[in-house]
Protein backbone atom coordinates (compact mmCIF):
# COMPACT_ATOMS: atom_id res chain seq x y z
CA UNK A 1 -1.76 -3.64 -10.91
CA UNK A 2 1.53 -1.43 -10.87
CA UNK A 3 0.15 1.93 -11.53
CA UNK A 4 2.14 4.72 -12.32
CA UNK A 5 0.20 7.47 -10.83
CA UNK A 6 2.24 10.65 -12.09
CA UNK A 7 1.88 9.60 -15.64
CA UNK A 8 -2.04 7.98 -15.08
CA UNK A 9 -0.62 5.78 -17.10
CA UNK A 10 -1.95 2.02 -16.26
CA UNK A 11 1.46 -0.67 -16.95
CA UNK A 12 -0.42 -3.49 -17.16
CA UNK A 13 -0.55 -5.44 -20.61
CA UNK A 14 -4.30 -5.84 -20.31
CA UNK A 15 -4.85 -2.17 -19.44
CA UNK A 16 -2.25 -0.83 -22.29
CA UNK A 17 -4.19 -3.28 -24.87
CA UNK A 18 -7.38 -1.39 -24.05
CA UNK A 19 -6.14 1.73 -24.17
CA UNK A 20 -4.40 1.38 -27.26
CA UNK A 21 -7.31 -0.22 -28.89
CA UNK A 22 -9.12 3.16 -28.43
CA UNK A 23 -5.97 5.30 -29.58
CA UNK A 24 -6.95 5.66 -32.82
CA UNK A 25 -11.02 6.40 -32.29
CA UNK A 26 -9.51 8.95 -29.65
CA UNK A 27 -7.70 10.99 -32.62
CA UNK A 28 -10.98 11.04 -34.93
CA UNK A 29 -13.47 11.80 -32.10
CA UNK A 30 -11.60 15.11 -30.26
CA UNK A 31 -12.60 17.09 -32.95
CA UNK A 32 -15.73 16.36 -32.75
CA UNK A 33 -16.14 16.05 -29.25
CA UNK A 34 -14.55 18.66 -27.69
CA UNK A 35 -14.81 22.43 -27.40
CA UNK A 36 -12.26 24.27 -30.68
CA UNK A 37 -8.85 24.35 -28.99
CA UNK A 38 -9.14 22.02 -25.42
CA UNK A 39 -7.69 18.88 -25.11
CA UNK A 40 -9.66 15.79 -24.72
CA UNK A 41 -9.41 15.00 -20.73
CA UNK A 42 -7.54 12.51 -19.67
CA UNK A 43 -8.38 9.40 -17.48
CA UNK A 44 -7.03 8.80 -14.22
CA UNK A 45 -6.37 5.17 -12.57
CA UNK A 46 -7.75 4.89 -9.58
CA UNK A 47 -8.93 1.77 -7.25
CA UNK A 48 -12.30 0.55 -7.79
CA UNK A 49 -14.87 1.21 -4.83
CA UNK A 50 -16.03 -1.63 -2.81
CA UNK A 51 -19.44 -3.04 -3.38
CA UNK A 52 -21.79 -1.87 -0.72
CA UNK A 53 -22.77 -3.90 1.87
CA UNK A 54 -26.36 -5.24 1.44
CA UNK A 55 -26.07 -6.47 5.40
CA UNK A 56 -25.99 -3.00 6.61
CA UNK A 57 -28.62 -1.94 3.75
CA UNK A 58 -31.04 -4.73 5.45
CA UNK A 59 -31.27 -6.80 2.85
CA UNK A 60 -29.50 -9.92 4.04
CA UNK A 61 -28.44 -11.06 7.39
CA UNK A 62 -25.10 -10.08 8.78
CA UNK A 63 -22.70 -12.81 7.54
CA UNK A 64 -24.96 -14.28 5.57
CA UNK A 65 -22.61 -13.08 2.46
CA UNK A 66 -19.82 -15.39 3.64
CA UNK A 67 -22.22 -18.19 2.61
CA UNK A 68 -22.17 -19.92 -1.06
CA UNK A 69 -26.08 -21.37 -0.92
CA UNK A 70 -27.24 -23.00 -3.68
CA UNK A 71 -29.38 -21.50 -5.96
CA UNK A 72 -28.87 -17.67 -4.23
CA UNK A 73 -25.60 -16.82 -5.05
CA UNK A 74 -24.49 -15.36 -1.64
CA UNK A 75 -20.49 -15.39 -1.57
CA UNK A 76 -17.93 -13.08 -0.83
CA UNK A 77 -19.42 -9.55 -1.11
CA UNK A 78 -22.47 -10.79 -3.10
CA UNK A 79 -25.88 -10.93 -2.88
CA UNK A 80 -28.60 -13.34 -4.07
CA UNK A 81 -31.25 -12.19 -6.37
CA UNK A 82 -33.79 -13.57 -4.48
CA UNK A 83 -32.71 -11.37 -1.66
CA UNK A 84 -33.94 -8.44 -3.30
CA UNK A 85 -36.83 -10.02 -4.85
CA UNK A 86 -39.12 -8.10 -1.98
CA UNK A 87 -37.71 -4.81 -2.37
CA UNK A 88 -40.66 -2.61 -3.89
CA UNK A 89 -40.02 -1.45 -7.12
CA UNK A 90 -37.36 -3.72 -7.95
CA UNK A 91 -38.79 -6.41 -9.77
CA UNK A 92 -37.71 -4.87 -13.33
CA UNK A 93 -34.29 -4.65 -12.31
CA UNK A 94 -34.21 -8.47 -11.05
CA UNK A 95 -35.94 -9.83 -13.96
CA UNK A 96 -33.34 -8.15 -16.29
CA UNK A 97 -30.40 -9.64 -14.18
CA UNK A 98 -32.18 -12.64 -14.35
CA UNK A 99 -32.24 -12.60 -17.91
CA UNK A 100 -28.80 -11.94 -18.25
CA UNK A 101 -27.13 -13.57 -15.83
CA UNK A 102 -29.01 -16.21 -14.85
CA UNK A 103 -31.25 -16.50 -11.41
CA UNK A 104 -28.17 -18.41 -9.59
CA UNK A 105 -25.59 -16.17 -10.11
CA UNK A 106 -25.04 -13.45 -7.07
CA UNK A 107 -24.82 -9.71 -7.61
CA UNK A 108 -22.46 -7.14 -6.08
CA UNK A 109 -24.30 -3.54 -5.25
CA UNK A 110 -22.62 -0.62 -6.69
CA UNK A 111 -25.13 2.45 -5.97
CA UNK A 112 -27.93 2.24 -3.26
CA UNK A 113 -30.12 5.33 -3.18
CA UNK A 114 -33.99 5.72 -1.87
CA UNK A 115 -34.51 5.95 -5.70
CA UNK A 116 -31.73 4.04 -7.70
CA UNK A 117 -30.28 0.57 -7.22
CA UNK A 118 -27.35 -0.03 -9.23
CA UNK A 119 -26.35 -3.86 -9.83
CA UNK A 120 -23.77 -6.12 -11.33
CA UNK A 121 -23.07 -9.56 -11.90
CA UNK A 122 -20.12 -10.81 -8.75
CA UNK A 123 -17.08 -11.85 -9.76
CA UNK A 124 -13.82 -12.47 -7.24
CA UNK A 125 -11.14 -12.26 -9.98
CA UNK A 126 -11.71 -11.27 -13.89
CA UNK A 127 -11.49 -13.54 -16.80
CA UNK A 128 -7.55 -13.96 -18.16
CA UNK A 129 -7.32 -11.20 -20.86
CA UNK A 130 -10.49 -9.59 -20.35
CA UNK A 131 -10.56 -5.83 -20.30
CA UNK A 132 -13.32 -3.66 -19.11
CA UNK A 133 -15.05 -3.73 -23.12
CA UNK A 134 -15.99 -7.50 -21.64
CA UNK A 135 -16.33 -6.43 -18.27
CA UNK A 136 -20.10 -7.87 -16.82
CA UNK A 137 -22.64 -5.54 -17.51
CA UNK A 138 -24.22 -3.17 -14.73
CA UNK A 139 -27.97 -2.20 -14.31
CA UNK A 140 -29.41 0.45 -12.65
CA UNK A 141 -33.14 0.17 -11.16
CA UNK A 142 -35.35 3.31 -10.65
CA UNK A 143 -37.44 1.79 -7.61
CA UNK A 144 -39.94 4.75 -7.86
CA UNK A 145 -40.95 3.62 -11.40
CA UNK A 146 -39.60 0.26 -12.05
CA UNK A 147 -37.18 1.44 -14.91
CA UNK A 148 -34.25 -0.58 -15.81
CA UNK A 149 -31.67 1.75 -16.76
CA UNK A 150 -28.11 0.07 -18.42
CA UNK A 151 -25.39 1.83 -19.46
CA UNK A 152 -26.05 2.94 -22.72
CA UNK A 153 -29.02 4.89 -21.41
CA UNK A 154 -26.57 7.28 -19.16
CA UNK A 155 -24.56 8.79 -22.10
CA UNK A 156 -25.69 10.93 -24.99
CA UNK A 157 -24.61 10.28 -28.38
CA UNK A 158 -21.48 12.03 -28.36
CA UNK A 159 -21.02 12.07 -24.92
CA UNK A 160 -20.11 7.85 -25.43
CA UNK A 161 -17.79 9.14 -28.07
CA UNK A 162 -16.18 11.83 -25.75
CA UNK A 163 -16.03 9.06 -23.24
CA UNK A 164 -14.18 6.80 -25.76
CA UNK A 165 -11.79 9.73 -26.27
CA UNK A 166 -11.01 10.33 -22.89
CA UNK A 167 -10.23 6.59 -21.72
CA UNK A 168 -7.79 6.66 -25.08
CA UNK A 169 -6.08 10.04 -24.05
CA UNK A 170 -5.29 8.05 -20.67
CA UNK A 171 -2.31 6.64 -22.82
CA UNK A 172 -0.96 9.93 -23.15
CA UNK A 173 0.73 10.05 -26.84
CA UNK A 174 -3.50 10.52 -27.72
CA UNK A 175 -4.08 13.58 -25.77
CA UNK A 176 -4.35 15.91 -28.98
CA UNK A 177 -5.99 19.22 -29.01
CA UNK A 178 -9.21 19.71 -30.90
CA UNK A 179 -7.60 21.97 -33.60
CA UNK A 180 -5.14 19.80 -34.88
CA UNK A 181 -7.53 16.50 -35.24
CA UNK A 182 -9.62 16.13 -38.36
CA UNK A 183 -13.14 14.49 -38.26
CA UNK A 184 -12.92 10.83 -40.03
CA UNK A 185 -15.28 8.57 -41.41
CA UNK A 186 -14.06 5.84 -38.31
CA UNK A 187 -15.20 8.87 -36.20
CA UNK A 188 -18.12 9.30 -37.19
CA UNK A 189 -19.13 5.51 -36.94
CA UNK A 190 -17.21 5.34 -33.54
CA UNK A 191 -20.11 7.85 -32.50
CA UNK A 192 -22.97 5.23 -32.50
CA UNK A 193 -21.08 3.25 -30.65
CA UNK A 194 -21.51 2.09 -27.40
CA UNK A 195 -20.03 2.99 -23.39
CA UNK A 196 -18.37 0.11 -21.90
CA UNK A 197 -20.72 -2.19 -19.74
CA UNK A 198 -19.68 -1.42 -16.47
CA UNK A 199 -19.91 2.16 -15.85
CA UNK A 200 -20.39 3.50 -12.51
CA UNK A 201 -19.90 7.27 -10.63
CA UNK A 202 -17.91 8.17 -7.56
CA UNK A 203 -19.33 9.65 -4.47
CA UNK A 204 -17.93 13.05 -6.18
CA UNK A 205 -19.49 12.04 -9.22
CA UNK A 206 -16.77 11.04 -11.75
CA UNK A 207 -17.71 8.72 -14.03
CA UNK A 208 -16.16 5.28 -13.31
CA UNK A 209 -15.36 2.59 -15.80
CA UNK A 210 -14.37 -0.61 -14.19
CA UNK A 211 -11.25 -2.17 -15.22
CA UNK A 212 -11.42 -5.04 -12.53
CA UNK A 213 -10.01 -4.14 -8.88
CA UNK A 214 -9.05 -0.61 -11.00
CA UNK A 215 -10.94 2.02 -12.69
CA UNK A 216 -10.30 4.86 -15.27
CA UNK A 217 -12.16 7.96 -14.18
CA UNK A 218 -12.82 10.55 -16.00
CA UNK A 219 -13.72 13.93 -13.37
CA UNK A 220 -17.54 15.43 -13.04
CA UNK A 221 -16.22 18.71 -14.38
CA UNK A 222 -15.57 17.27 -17.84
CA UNK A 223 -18.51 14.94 -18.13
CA UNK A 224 -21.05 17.29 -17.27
CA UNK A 225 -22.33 17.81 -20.87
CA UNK A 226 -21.70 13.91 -22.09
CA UNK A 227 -24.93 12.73 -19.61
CA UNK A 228 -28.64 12.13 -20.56
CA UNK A 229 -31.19 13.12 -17.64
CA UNK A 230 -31.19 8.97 -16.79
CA UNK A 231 -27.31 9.79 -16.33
CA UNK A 232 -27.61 12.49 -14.34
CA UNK A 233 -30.81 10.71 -12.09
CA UNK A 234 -27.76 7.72 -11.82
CA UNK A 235 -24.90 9.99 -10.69
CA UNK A 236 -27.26 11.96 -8.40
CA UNK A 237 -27.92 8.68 -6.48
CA UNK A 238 -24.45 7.67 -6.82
CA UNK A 239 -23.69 11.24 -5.50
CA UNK A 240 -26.17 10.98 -2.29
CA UNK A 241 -26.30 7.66 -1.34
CA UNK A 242 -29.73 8.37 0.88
CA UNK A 243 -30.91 6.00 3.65
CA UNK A 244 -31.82 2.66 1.48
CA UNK A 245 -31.69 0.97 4.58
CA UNK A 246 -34.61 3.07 6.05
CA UNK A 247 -36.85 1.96 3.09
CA UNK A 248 -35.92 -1.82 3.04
CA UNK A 249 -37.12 -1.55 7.03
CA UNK A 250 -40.36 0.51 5.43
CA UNK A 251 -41.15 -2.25 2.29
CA UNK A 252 -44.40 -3.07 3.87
CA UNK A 253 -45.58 0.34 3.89
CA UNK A 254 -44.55 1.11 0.04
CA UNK A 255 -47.07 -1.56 -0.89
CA UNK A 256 -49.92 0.82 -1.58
CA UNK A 257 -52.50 -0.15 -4.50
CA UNK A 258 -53.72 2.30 -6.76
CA UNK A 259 -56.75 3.12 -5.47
CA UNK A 260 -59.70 5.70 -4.88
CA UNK A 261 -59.05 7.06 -1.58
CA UNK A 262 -62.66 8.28 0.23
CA UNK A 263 -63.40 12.11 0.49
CA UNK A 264 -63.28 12.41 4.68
CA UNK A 265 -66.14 13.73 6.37
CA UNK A 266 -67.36 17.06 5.67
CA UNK A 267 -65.86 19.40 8.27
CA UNK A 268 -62.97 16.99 9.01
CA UNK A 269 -59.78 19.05 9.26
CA UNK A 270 -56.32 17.41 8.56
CA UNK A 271 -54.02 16.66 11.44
CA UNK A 272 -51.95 19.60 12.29
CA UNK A 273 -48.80 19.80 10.61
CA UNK A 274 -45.98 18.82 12.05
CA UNK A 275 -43.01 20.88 13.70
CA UNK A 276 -40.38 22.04 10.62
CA UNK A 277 -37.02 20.73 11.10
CA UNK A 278 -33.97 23.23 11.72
CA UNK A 279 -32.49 24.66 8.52
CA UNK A 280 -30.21 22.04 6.92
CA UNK A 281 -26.69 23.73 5.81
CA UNK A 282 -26.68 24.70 1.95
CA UNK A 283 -25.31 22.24 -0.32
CA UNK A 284 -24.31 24.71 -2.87
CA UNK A 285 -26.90 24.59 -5.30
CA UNK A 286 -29.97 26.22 -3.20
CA UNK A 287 -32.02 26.09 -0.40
CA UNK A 288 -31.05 24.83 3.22
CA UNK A 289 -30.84 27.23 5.68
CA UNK A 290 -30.37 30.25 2.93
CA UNK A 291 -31.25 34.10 4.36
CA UNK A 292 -33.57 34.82 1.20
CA UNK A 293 -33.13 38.36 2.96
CA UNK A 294 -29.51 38.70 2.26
CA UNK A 295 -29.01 36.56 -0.88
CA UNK A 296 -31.07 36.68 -4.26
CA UNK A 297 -33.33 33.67 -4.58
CA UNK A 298 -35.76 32.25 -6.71
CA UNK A 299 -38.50 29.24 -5.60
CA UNK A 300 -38.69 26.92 -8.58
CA UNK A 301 -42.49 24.84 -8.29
CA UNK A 302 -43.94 21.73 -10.27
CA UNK A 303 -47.90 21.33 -10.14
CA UNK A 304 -49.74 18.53 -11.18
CA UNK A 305 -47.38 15.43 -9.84
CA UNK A 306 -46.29 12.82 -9.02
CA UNK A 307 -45.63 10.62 -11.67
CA UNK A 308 -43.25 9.14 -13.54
CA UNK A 309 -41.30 12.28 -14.78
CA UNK A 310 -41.10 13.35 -11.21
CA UNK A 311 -38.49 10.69 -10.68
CA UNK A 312 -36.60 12.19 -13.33
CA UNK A 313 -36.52 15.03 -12.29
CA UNK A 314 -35.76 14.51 -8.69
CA UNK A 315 -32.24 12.77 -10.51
CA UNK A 316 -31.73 16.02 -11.96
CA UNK A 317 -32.35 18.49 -9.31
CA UNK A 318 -30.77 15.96 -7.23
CA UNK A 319 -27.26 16.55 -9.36
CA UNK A 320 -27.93 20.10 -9.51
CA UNK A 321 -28.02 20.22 -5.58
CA UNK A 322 -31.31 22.36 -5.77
CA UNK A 323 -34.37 22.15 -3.84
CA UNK A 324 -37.88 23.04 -5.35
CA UNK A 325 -41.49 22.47 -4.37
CA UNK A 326 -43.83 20.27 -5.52
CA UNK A 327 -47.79 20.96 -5.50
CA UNK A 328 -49.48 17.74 -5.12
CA UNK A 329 -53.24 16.32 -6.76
CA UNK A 330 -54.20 13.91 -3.99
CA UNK A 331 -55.14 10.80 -6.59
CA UNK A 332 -51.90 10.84 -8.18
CA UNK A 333 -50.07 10.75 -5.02
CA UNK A 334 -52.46 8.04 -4.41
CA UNK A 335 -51.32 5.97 -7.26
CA UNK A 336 -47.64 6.89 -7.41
CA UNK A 337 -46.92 7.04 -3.36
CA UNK A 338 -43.62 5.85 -3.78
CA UNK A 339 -42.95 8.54 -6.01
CA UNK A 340 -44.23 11.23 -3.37
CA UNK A 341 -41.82 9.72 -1.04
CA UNK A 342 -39.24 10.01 -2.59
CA UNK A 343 -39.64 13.59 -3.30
CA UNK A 344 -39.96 14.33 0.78
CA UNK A 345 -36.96 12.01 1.32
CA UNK A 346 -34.94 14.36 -1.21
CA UNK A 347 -35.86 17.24 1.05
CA UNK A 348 -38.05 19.45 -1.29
CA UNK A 349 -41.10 20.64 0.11
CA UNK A 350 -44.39 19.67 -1.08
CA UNK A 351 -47.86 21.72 -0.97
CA UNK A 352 -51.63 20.39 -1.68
CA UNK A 353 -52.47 21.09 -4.92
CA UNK A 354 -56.57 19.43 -4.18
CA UNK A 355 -57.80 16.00 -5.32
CA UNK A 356 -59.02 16.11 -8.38
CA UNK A 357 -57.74 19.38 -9.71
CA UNK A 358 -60.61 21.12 -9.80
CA UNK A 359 -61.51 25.55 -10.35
CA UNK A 360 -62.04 25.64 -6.56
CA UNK A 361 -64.61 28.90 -7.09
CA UNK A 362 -67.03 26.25 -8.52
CA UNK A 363 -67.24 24.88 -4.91
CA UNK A 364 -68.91 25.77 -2.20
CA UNK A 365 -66.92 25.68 0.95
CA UNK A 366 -67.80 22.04 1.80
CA UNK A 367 -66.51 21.45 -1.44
CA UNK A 368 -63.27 22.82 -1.07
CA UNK A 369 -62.50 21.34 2.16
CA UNK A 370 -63.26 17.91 0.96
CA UNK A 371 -60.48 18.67 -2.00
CA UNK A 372 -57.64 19.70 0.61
CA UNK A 373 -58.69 17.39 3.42
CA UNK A 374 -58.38 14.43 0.95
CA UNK A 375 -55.34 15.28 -0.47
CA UNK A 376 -53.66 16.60 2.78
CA UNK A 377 -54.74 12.43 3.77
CA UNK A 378 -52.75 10.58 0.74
CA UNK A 379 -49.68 12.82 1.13
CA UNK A 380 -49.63 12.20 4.94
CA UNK A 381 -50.03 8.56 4.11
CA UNK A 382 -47.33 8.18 1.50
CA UNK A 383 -44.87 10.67 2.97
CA UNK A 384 -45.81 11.45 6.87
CA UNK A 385 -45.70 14.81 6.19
CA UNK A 386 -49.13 17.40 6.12
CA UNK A 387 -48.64 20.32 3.98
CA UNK A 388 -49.15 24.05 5.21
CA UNK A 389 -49.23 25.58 1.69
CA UNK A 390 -51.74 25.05 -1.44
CA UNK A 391 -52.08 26.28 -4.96
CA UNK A 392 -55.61 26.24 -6.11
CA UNK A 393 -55.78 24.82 -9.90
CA UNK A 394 -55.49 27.39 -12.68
CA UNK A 395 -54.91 29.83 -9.79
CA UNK A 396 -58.22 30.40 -9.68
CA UNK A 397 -59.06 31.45 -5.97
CA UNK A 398 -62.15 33.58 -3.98
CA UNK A 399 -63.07 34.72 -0.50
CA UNK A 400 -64.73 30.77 0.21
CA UNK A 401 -61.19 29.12 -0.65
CA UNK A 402 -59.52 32.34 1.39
CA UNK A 403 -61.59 31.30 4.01
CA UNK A 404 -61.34 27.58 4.10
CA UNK A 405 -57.58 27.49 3.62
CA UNK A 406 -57.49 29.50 6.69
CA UNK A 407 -59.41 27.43 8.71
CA UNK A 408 -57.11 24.13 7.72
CA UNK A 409 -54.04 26.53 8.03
CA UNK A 410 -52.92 26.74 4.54
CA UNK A 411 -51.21 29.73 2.71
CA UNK A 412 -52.25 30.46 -0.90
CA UNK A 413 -49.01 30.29 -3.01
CA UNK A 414 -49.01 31.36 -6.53
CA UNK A 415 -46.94 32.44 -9.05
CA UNK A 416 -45.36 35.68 -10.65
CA UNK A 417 -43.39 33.41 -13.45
CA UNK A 418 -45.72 31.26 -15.66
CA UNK A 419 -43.40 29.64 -18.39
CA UNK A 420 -47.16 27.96 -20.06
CA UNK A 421 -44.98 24.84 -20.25
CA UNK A 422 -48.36 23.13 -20.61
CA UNK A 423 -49.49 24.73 -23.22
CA UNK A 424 -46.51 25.29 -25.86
CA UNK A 425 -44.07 21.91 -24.45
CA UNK A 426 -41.18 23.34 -25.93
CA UNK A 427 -37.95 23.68 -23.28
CA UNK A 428 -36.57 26.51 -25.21
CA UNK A 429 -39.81 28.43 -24.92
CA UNK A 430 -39.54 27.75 -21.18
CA UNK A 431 -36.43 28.95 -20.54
CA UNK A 432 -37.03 31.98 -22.84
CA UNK A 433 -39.53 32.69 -20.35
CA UNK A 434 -37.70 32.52 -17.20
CA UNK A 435 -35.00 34.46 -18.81
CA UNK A 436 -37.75 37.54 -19.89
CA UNK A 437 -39.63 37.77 -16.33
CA UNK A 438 -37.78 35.96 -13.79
CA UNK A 439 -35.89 38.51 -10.73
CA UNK A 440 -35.23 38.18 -7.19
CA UNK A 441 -38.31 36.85 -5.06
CA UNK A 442 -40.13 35.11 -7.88
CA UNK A 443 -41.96 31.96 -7.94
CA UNK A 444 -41.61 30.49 -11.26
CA UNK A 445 -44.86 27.74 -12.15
CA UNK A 446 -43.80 24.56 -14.26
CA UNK A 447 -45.10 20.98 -14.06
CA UNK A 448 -43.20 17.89 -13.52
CA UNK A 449 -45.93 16.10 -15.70
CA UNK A 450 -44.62 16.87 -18.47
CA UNK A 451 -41.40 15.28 -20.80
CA UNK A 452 -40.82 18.44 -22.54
CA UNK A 453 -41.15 20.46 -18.98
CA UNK A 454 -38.61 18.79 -16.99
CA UNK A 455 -36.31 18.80 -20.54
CA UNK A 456 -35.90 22.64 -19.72
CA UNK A 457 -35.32 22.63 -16.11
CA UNK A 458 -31.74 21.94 -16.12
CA UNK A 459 -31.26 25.22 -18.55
CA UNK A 460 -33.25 27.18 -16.83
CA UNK A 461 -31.37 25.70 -13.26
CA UNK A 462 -27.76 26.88 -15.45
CA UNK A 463 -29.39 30.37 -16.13
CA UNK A 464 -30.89 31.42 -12.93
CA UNK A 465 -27.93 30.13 -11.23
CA UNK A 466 -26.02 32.06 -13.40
CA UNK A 467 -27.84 35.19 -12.93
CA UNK A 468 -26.62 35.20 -9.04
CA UNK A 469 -30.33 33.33 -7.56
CA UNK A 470 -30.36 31.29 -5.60
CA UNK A 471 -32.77 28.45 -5.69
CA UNK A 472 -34.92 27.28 -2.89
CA UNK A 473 -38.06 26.31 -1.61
CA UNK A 474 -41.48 28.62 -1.33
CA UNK A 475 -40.76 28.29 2.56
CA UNK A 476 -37.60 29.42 2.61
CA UNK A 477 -38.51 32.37 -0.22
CA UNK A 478 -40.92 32.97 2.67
CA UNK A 479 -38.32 33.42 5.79
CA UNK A 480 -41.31 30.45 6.97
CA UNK A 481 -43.66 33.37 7.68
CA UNK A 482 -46.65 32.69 5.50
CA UNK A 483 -50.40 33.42 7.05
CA UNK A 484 -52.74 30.64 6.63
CA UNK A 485 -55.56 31.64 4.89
CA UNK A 486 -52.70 34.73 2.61
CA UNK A 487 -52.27 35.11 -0.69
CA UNK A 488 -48.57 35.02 -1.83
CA UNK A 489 -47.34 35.32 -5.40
CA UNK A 490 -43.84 35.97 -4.73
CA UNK A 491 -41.29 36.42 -2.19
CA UNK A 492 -40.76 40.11 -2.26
């Protein structure tokens, strides 16, 4: 493709017919898609990544990709459906490339993350006179809940119109400013439309759409606002690329049935924790070897998990670059261990939050050990970690769960922010919250059970962020110094 790069300005006659079929949805949607006065942003032409290798993710044999078998689709830089078949958590994903593609056809790998697998259909050369509106489709597979996510799930309403705008401004003689376009009936009908089939993010997190061995991308800064929390769970993995290969080599553990898990003896202790890893450097967002002593920070904490809505909003810290904490019941980590994993592979820190969720002050203390000891079991089983910290339910705590906590060496950690996201489930009532209580040292309480709770946390990440805080993890708050057996409701 001759590209002239100073103009971003693609000289093809297939890439100038796609732009200049948008031209004229470009002009209706700017004023309705951008901010009064800023131009819509233009795309850049760029080369399209390479596929990843699936040899050196585990999930074929080294050279095995050179191969054209029948019936698995190996060739070139593709992989074979049935090669991915065993990978837990993927068998939504296949299915629906199945369906669309057909079970012999081989896929190329375009994002590979402990939680999202991003797929599309291989091809060595494009159609004649395709553009990237025909371009194969690509489908994105949360393997902590099984979702199938496709393109049109990434972008918000307008954000697929301000998308459409930006690819058109590419062109150049469509880059208008917002004040001098009027709002047109094609515009407003161009807003239910739909992104193009194969969009993908950068390691920086642009948003990609694939124009054959090219791309137009369109830069993170401007796209922040065009992405629903699926997008921003997809350009988080896209932006971290964690250790797939590690849990392809681990499938046979991941296969864990729902089950009950037995109380352990009375009097059993947990195994002692293990030693904490150095302080990682800070990735800009929070946490990772911050001096909570020096700098203003705030420990963000989700009870009640794991489930589903954990793995959205692990995408969405994950893009936010934040670390939080996550208080654990033992039976849902027993029935979503996956989902635990993934939230120790992210690097957050989890605490036991008891088995059953029980007030632990209607316990004796045989009771209460049998509610930590349990749960202290699944999340060592599903992540390899033990916690050192607990929350007792409804923070409801006495001198027995004092006492008992200190003998299995856990800290108390509670709150001096509760945002009641339980009780009203309305985001803006959360953030209202956070905004009317929340200062240096605090501990803010939310669940990650909750749709409407993990709606807010991306305000309330823009807002304490933008207050000077810092967030982090309770152990970091902490300076690490917590007293099994202490109470602890904030950091200062």
């Amino acid at each position: 493709m001759d590209v002239d790069r100073g103009s971003n300005t693609a000289r093809t006659p297939r890439a100038r017919g796609l732009l200049a079929a948008l031209a004229a949805a470009a002009l209706a949607l700017t004023a309705c898609t951008s901010p009064e006065g800023e131009s819509t942003p233009a795309a850049e032409v760029v080369d399209t990544p390479a596929a990843v290798d699936a040899a050196s993710l585990g999930l074929i044999e080294a050279g095995s990709q050179e191969q054209d078998a029948e019936g698995g689709g190996n060739s070139g830089t593709a992989v074979g459906l049935a090669d991915l078949a065993a990978l837990p958590g993927s068998g939504a994903l296949v299915e629906a490339l199945t369906g669309a593609v057909g079970d012999g056809v081989g896929v190329d790998i375009v994002t590979a993350s402990r939680q999202i697998l991003g797929l599309t259909p291989h091809s060595d050369e494009a159609a004649p006179g395709e553009d990237y509106r025909d371009a194969p489709p690509v489908y994105y597979g949360d393997l902590t809940t099984g979702q199938v996510i496709t393109t049109a799930d990434l972008f918000t309403t307008r954000g697929v119109a301000a998308l459409t705008a930006a690819l058109a401004a590419t062109e150049g003689t469509t880059q208008v400013a917002a004040a001098d376009a009027q709002p047109s009936e094609e515009g407003e009908e161009a807003l239910q439309a739909s992104p193009p089939p194969d969009v993908r993010f950068s390691a920086e997190g642009d948003v990609l759409v694939v124009d054959g061995a090219h791309s137009l991308r369109v830069p993170r800064a401007a796209t922040d606002g065009w992405l629903t929390d699926q997008g921003r769970v997809v350009r988080a993995a896209a932006r971290s690329q964690a250790d797939l290969a590690s849990l392809v080599a681990q499938s046979g553990d991941l296969e864990i049935a729902v089950r009950e898990i037995p109380l352990p003896p009375v009097g059993k202790a947990p195994p002692a924790p293990k030693p904490k890893p150095a302080p990682q450097p800070s990735t800009g967002g929070g946490g990772g070897g911050v001096d909570c002593a020096v700098e203003s920070c705030v420990a963000l904490t989700f009870d009640d998990g794991p489930n589903a809505q954990t793995s959205r909003l692990l995408g969405i810290l994950a893009d936010r670059d934040v670390k939080a904490t996550f208080f654990m019941v033992g039976q849902s980590v027993a029935s979503n261990p996956a989902i635990a994993r993934a939230v120790a592979d992210a690097g957050h820190q989890i605490g036991n939050h008891t088995w059953r969720h029980p007030d632990l002050t209607t316990l004796d203390a045989n009771g209460v050990r049998e509610q930590f000891t349990a749960t202290a079991a699944a999340i060592k089983d599903a992540t390899g970690i033990v916690p050192s910290i607990q929350r007792p339910p409804y923070g409801a705590w006495d001198e027995t769960v004092k006492s008992v906590s200190g003998e299995l060496g856990l800290s108390l950690i509670l709150w001096d922010v509760d945002t009641l996201d339980w009780k009203h489930r309305d985001p803006a009532k959360t953030l209202e919250v956070v905004k009317a209580n929340a200062h240096r040292g605090s501990i803010v309480l939310m669940h990650d059970i909750h749709a409407t709770s993990v709606d807010a946390v991306n305000d309330v990440i823009s807002y304490l962020q933008g207050q000077g805080h810092t967030l982090v993890t309770v152990d970091e708050l902490m300076g690490g110094s917590t007293t099994p057996g202490g109470v602890y409701y904030s950091g200062r």
